[in-house]
PDB file of N, CA and C in Angstrom:
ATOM      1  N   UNK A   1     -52.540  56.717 -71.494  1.00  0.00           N
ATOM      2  CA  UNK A   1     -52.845  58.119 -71.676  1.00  0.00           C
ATOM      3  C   UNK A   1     -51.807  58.928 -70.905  1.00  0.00           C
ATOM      4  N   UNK A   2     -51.325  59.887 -71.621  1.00  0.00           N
ATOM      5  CA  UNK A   2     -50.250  61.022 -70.686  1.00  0.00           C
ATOM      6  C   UNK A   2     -50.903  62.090 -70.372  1.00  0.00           C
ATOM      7  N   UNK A   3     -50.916  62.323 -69.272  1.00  0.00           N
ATOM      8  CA  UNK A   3     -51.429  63.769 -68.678  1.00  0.00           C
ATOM      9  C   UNK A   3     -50.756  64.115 -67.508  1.00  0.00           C
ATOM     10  N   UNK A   4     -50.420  65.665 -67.509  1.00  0.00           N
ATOM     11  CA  UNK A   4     -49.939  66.131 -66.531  1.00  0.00           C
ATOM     12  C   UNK A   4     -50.646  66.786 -64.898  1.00  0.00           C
ATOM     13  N   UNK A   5     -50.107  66.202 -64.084  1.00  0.00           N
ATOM     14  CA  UNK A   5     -51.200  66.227 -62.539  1.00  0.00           C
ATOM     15  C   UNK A   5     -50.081  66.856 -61.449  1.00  0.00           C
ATOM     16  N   UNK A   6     -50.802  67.151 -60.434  1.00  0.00           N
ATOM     17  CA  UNK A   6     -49.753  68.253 -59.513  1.00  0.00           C
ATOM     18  C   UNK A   6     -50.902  67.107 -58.603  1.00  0.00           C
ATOM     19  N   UNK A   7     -49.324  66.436 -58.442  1.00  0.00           N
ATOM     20  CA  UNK A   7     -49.350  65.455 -56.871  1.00  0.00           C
ATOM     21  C   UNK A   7     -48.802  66.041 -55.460  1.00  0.00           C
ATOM     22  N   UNK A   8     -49.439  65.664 -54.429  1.00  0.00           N
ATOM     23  CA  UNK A   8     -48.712  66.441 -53.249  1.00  0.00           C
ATOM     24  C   UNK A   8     -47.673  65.234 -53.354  1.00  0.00           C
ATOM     25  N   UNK A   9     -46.478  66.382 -53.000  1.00  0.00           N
ATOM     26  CA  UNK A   9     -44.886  65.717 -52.604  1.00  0.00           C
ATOM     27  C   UNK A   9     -44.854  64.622 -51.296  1.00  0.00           C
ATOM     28  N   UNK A  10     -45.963  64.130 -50.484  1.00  0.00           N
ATOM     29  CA  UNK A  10     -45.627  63.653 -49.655  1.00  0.00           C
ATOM     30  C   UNK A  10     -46.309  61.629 -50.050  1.00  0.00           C
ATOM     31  N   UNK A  11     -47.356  61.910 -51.420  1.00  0.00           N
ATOM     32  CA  UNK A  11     -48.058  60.782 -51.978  1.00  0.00           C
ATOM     33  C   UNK A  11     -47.026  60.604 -52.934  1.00  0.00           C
ATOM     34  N   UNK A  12     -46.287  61.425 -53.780  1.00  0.00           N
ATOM     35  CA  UNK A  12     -45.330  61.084 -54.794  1.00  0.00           C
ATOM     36  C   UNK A  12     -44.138  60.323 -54.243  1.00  0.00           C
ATOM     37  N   UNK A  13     -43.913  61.128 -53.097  1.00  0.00           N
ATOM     38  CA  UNK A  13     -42.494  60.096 -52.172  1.00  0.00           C
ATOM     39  C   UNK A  13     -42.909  58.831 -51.825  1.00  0.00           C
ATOM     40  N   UNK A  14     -44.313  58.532 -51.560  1.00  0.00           N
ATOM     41  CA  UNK A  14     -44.348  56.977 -51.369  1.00  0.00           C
ATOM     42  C   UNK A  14     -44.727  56.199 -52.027  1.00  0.00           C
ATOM     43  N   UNK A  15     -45.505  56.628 -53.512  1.00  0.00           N
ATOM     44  CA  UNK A  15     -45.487  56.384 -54.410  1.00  0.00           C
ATOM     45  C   UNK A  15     -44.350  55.901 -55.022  1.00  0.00           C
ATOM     46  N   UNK A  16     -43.337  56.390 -55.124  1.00  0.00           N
ATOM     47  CA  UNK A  16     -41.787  56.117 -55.981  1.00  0.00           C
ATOM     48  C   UNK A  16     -40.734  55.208 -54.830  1.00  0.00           C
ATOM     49  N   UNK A  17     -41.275  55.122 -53.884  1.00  0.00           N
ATOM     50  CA  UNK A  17     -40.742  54.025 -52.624  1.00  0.00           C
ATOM     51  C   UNK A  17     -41.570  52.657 -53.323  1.00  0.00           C
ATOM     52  N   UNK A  18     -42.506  52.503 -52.816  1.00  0.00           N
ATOM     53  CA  UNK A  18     -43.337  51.602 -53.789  1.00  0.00           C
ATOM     54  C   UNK A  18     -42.893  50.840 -55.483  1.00  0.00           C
ATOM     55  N   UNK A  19     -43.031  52.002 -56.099  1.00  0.00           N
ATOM     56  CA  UNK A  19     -42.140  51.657 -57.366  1.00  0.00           C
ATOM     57  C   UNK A  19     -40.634  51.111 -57.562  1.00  0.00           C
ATOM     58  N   UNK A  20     -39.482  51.492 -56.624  1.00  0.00           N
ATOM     59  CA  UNK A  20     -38.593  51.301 -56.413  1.00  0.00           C
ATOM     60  C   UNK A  20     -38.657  49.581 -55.828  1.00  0.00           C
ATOM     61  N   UNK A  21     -39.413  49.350 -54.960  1.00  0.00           N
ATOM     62  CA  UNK A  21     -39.575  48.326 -54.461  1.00  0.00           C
ATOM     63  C   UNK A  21     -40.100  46.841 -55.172  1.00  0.00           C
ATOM     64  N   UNK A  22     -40.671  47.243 -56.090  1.00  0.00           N
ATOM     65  CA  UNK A  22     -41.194  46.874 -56.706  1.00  0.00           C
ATOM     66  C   UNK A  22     -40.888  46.431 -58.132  1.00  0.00           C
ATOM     67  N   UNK A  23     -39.967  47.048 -58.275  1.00  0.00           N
ATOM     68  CA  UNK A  23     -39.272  46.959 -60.058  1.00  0.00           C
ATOM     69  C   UNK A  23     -40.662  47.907 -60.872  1.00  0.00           C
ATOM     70  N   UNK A  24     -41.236  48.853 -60.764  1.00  0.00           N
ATOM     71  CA  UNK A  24     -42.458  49.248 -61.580  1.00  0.00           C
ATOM     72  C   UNK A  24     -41.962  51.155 -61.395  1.00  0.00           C
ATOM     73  N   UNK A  25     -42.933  51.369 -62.884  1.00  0.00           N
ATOM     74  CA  UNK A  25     -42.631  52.681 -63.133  1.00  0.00           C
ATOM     75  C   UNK A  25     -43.500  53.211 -61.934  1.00  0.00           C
ATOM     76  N   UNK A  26     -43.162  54.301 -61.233  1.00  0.00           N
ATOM     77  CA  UNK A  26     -44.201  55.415 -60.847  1.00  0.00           C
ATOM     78  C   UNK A  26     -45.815  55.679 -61.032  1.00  0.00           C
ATOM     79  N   UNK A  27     -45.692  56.047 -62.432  1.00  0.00           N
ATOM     80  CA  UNK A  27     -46.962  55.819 -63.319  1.00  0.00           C
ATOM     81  C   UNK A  27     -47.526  54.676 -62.753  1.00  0.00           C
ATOM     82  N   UNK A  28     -47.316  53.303 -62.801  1.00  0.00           N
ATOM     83  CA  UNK A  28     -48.203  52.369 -62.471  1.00  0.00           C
ATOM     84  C   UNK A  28     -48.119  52.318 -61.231  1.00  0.00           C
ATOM     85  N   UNK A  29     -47.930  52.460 -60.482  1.00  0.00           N
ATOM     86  CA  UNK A  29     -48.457  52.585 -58.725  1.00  0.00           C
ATOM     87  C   UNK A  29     -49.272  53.599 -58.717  1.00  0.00           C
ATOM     88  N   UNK A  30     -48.885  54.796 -59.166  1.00  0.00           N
ATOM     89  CA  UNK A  30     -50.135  55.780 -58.808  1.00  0.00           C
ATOM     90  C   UNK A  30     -51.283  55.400 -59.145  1.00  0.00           C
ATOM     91  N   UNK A  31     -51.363  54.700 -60.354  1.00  0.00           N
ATOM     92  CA  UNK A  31     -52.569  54.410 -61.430  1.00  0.00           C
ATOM     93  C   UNK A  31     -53.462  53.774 -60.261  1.00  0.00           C
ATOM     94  N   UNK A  32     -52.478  52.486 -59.767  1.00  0.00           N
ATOM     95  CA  UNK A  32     -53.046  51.228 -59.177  1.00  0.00           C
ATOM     96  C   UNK A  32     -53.732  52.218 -57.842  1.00  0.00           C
ATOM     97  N   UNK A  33     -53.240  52.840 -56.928  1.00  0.00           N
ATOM     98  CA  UNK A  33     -53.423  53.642 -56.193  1.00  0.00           C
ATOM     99  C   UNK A  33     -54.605  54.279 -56.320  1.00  0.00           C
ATOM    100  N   UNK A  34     -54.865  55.100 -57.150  1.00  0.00           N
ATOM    101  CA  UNK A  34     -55.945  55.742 -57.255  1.00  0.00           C
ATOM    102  C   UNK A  34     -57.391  54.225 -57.848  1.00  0.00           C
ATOM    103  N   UNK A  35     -56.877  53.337 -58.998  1.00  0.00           N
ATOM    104  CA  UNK A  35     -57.809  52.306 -58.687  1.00  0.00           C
ATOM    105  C   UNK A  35     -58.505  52.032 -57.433  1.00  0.00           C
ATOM    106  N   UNK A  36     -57.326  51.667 -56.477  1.00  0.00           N
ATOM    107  CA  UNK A  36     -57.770  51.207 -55.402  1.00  0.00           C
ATOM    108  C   UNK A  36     -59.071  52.331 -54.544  1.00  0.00           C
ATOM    109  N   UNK A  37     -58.144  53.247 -54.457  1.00  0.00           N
ATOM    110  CA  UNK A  37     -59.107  54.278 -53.768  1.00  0.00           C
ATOM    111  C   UNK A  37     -60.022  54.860 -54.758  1.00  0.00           C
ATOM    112  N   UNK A  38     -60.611  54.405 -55.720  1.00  0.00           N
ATOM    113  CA  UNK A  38     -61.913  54.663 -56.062  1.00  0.00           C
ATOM    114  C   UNK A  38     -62.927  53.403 -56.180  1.00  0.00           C
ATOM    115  N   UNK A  39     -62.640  52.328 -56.063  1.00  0.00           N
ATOM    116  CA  UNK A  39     -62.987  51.242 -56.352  1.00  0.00           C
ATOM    117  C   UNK A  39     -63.531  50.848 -54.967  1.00  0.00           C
ATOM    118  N   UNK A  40     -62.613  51.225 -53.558  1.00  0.00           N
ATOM    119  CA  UNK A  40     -63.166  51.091 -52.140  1.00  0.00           C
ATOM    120  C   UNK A  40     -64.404  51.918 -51.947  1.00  0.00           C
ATOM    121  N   UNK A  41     -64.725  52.966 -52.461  1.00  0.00           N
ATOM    122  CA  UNK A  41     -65.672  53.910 -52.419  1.00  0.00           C
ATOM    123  C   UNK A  41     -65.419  54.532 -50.873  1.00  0.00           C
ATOM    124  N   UNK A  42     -64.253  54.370 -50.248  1.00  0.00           N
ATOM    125  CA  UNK A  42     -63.696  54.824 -49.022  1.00  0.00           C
ATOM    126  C   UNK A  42     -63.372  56.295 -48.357  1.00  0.00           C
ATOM    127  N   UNK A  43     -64.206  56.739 -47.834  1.00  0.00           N
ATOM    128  CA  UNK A  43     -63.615  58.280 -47.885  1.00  0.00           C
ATOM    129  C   UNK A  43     -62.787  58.264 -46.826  1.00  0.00           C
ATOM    130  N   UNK A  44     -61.206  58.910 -47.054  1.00  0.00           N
ATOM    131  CA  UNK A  44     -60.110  59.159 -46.446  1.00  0.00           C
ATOM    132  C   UNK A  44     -60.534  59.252 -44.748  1.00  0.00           C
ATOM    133  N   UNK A  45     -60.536  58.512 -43.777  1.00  0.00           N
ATOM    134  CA  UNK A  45     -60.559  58.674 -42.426  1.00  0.00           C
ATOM    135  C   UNK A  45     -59.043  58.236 -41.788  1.00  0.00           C
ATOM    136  N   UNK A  46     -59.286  58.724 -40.348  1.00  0.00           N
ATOM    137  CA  UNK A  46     -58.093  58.660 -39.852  1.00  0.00           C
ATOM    138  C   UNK A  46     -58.146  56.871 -39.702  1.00  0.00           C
ATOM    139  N   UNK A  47     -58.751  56.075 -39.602  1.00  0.00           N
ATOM    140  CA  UNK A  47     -58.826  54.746 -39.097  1.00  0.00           C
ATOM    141  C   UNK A  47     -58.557  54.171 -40.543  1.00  0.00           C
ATOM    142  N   UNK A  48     -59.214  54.683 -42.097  1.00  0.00           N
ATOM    143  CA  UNK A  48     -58.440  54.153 -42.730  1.00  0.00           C
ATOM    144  C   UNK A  48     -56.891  54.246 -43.237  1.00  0.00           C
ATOM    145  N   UNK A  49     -56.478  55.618 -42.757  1.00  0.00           N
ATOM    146  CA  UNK A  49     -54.744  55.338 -42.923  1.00  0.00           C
ATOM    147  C   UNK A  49     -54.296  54.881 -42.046  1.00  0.00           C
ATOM    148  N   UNK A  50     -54.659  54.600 -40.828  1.00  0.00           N
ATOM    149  CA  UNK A  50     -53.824  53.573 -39.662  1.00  0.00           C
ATOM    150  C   UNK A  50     -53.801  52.598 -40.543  1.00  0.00           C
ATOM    151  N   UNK A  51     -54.841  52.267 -41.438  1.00  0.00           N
ATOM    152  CA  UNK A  51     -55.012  50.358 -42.074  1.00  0.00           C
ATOM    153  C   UNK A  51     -53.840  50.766 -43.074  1.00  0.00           C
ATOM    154  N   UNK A  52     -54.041  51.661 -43.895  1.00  0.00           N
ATOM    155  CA  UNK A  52     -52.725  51.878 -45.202  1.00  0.00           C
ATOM    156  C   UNK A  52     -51.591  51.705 -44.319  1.00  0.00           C
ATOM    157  N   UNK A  53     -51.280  52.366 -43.136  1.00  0.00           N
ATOM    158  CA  UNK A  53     -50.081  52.115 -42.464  1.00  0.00           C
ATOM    159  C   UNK A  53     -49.687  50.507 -41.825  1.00  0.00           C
ATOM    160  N   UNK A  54     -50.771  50.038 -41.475  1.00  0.00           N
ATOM    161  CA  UNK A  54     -50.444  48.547 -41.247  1.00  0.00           C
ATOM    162  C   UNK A  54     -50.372  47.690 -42.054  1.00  0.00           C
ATOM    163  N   UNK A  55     -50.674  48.155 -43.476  1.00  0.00           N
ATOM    164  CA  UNK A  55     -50.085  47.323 -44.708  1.00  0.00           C
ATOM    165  C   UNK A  55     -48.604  47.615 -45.346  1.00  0.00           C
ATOM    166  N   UNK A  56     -47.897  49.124 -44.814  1.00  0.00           N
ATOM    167  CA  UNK A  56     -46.583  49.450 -45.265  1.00  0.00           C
ATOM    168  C   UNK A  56     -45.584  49.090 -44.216  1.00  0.00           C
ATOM    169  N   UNK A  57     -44.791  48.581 -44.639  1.00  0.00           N
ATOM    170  CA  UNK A  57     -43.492  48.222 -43.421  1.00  0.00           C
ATOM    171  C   UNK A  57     -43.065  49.789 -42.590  1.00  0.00           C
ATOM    172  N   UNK A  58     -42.771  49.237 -41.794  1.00  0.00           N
ATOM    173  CA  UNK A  58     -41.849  50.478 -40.935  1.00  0.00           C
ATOM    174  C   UNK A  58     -41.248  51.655 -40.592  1.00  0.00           C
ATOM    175  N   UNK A  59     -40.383  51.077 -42.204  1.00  0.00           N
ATOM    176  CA  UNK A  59     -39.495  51.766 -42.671  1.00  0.00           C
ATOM    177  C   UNK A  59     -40.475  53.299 -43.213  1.00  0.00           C
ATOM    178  N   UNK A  60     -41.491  52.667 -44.390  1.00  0.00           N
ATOM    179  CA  UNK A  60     -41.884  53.488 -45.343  1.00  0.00           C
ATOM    180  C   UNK A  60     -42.832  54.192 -44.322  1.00  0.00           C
ATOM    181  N   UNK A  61     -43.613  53.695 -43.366  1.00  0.00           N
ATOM    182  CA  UNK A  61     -44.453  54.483 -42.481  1.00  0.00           C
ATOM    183  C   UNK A  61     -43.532  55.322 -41.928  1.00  0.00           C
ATOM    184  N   UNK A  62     -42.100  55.741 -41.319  1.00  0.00           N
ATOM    185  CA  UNK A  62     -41.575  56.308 -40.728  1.00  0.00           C
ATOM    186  C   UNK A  62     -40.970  57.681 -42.111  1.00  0.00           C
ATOM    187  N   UNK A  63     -40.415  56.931 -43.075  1.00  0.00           N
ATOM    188  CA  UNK A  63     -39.946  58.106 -44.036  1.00  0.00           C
ATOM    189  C   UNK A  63     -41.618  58.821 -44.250  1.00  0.00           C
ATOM    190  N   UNK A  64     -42.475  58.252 -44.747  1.00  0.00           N
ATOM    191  CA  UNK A  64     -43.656  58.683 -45.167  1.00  0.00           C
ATOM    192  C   UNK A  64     -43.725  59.893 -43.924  1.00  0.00           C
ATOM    193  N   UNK A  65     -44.040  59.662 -42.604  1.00  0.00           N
ATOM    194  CA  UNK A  65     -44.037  60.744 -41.394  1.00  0.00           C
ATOM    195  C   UNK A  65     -43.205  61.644 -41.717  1.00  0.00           C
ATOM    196  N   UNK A  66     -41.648  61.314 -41.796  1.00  0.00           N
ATOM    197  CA  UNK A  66     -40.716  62.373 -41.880  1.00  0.00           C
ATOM    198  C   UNK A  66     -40.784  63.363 -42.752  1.00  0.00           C
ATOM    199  N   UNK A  67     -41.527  62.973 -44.217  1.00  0.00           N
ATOM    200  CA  UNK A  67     -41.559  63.948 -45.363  1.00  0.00           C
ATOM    201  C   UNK A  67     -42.897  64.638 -45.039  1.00  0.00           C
ATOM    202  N   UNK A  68     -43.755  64.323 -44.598  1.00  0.00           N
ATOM    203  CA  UNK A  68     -44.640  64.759 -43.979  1.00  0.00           C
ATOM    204  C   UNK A  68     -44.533  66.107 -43.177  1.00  0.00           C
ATOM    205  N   UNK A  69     -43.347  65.979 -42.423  1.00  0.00           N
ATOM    206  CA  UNK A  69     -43.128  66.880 -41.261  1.00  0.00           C
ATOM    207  C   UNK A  69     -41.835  67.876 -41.650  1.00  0.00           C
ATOM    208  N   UNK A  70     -41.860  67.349 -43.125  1.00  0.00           N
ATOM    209  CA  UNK A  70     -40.787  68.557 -43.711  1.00  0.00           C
ATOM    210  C   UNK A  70     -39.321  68.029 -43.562  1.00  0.00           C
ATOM    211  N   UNK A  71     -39.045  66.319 -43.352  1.00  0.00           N
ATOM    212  CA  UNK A  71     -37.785  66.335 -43.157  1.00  0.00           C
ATOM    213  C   UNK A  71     -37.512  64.971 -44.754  1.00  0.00           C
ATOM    214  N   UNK A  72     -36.335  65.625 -45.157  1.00  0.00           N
ATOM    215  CA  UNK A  72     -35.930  65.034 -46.185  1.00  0.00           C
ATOM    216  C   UNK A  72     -35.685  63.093 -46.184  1.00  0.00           C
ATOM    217  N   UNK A  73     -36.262  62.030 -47.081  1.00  0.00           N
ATOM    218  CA  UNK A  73     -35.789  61.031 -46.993  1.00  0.00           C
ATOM    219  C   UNK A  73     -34.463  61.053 -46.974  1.00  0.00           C
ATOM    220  N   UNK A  74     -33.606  60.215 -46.358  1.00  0.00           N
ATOM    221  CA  UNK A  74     -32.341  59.997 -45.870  1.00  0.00           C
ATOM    222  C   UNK A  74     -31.540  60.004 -47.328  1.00  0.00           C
ATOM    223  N   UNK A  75     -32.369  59.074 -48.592  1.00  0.00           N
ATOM    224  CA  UNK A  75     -31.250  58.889 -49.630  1.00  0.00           C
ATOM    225  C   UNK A  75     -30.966  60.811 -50.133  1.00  0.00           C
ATOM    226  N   UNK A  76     -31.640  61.453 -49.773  1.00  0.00           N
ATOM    227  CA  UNK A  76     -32.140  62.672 -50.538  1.00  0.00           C
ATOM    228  C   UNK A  76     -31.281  63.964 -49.350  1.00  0.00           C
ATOM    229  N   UNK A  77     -31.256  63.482 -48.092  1.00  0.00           N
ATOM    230  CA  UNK A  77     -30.199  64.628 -47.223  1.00  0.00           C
ATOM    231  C   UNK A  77     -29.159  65.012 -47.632  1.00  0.00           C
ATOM    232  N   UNK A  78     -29.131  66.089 -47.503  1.00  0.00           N
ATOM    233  CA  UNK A  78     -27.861  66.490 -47.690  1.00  0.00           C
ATOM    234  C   UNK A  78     -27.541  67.399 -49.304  1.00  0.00           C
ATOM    235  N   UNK A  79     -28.578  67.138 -49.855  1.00  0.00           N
ATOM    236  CA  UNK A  79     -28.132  67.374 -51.884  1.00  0.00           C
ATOM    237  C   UNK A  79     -28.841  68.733 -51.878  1.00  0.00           C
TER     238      UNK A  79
END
């Protein structure tokens, strides 16, 4: 199904890190993504994104912060 959605810019950036990583379109991470988080019946706490963060490497927890805080991923500085 195609439909158009207004994602915050900071779930789309790690979303498409993910995809990149992955060999997979965009589209299917978000999909899987939102599976997941409706399927946990989990409501967003701070103790469950420490856990999302201890399942993402380093790297992506640190860009994920940076876009967060308004600073551009590194491939993306500068343009």
């Amino acid at each position: 199904m195609q439909i158009t959605l207004n994602i915050d810019d900071d779930v789309f950036a790690t979303a498409k890190r993910v995809a990149e990583r992955q060999s997979r379109p965009v589209a299917s991470v978000i999909s899987e993504m939102a599976r997941r988080g409706m399927a946990s019946g989990d409501v967003v706490t701070l103790e469950r994104i420490r856990q999302i963060q201890d399942e993402m490497d380093e790297e992506e927890v640190r860009e994920a912060n940076d876009f967060s805080a308004g600073r551009q991923p590194p491939d993306r500085a500068g343009r």
